[in-house]
Protein backbone atom coordinates (compact mmCIF):
# COMPACT_ATOMS: atom_id res chain seq x y z
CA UNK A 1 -0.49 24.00 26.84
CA UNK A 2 3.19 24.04 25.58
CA UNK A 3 4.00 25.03 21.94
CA UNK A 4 4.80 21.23 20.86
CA UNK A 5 1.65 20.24 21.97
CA UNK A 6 -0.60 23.38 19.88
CA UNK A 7 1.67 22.73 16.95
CA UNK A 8 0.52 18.87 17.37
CA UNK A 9 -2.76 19.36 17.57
CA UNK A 10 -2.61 21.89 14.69
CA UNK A 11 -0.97 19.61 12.44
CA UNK A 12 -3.26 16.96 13.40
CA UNK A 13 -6.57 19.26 13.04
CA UNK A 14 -5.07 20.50 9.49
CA UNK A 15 -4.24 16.69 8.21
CA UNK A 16 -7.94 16.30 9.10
CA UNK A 17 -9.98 18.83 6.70
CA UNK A 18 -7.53 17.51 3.61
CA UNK A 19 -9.85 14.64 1.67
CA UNK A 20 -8.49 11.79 0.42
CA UNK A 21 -8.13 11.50 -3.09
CA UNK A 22 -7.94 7.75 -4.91
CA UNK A 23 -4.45 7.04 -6.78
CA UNK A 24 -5.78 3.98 -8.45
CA UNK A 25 -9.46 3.08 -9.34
CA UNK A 26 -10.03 -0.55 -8.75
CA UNK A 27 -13.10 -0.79 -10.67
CA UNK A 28 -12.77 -4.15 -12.41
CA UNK A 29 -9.92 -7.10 -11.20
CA UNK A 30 -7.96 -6.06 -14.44
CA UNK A 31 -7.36 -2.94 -12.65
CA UNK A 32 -5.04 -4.82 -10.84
CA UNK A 33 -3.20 -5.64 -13.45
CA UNK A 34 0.33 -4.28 -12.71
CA UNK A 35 0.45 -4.88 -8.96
CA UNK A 36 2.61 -7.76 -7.89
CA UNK A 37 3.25 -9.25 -4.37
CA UNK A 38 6.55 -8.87 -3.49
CA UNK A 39 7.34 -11.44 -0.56
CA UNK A 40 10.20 -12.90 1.84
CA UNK A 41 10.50 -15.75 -0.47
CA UNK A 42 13.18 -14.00 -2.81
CA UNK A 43 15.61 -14.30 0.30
CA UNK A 44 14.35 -17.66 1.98
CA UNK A 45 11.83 -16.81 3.87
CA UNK A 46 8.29 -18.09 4.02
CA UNK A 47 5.81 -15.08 4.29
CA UNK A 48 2.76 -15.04 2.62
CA UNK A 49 1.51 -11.93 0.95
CA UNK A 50 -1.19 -11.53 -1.42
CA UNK A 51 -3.86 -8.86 -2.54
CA UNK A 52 -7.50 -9.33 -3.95
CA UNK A 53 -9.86 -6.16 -5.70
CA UNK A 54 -12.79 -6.25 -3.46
CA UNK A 55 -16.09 -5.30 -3.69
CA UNK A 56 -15.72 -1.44 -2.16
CA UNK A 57 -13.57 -1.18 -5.24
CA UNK A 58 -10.30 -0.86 -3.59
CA UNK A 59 -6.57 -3.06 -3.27
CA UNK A 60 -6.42 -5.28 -0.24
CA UNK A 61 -3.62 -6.42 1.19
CA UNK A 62 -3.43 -9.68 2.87
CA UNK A 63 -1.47 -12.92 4.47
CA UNK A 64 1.02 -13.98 6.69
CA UNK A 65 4.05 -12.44 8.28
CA UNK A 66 6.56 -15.02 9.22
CA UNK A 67 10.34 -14.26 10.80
CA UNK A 68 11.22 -17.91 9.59
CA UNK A 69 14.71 -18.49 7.62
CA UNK A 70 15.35 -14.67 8.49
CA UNK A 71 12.36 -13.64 6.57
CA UNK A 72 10.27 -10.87 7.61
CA UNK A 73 8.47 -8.92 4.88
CA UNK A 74 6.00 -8.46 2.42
CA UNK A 75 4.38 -6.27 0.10
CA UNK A 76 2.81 -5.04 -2.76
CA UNK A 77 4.57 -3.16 -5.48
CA UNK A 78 2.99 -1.22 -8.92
CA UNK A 79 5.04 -1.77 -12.16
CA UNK A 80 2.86 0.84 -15.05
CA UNK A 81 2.55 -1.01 -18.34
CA UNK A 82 2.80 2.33 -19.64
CA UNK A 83 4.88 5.39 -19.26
CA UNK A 84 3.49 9.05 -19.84
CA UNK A 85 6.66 10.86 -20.85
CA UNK A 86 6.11 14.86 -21.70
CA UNK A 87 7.96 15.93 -24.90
């Protein structure tokens, strides 16, 4: 086994054993409240992204991709209502 493919599979065993952690709790569709969808649209083009709280409690991102009018993207983006700044 060469060295690049132990430090790989090291990486990949360590990645692993690390548990997830939530960022956002999606426990009511107001929890959703500062995401936005963030599409193609704002440069001409026609893609189709939207997102929906679902039942497992968590953001889902859905819609259509479309290269269209040089389009190509879309996406969600967070905007806090609040800011926590330390004193």
């Amino acid at each position: 086994m060469s060295v690049s493919a132990l430090v790989a599979l090291m990486g990949a065993l360590s990645i692993a054993q690390v548990p997830q952690v939530p960022l956002f709790a999606f426990e009511s569709t107001e929890a959703a409240a500062g995401w936005q969808a963030v599409n193609d649209g704002v440069m001409g083009g026609v893609s189709d992204g939207r997102f929906r709280v679902t039942e497992g409690q968590t953001l889902e991102f859905y819609g259509t991709l479309s290269l269209e009018n040089n389009g190509g993207f879309a996406s969600d983006s967070f905007c806090p209502r609040t800011f926590f700044i330390p004193h």
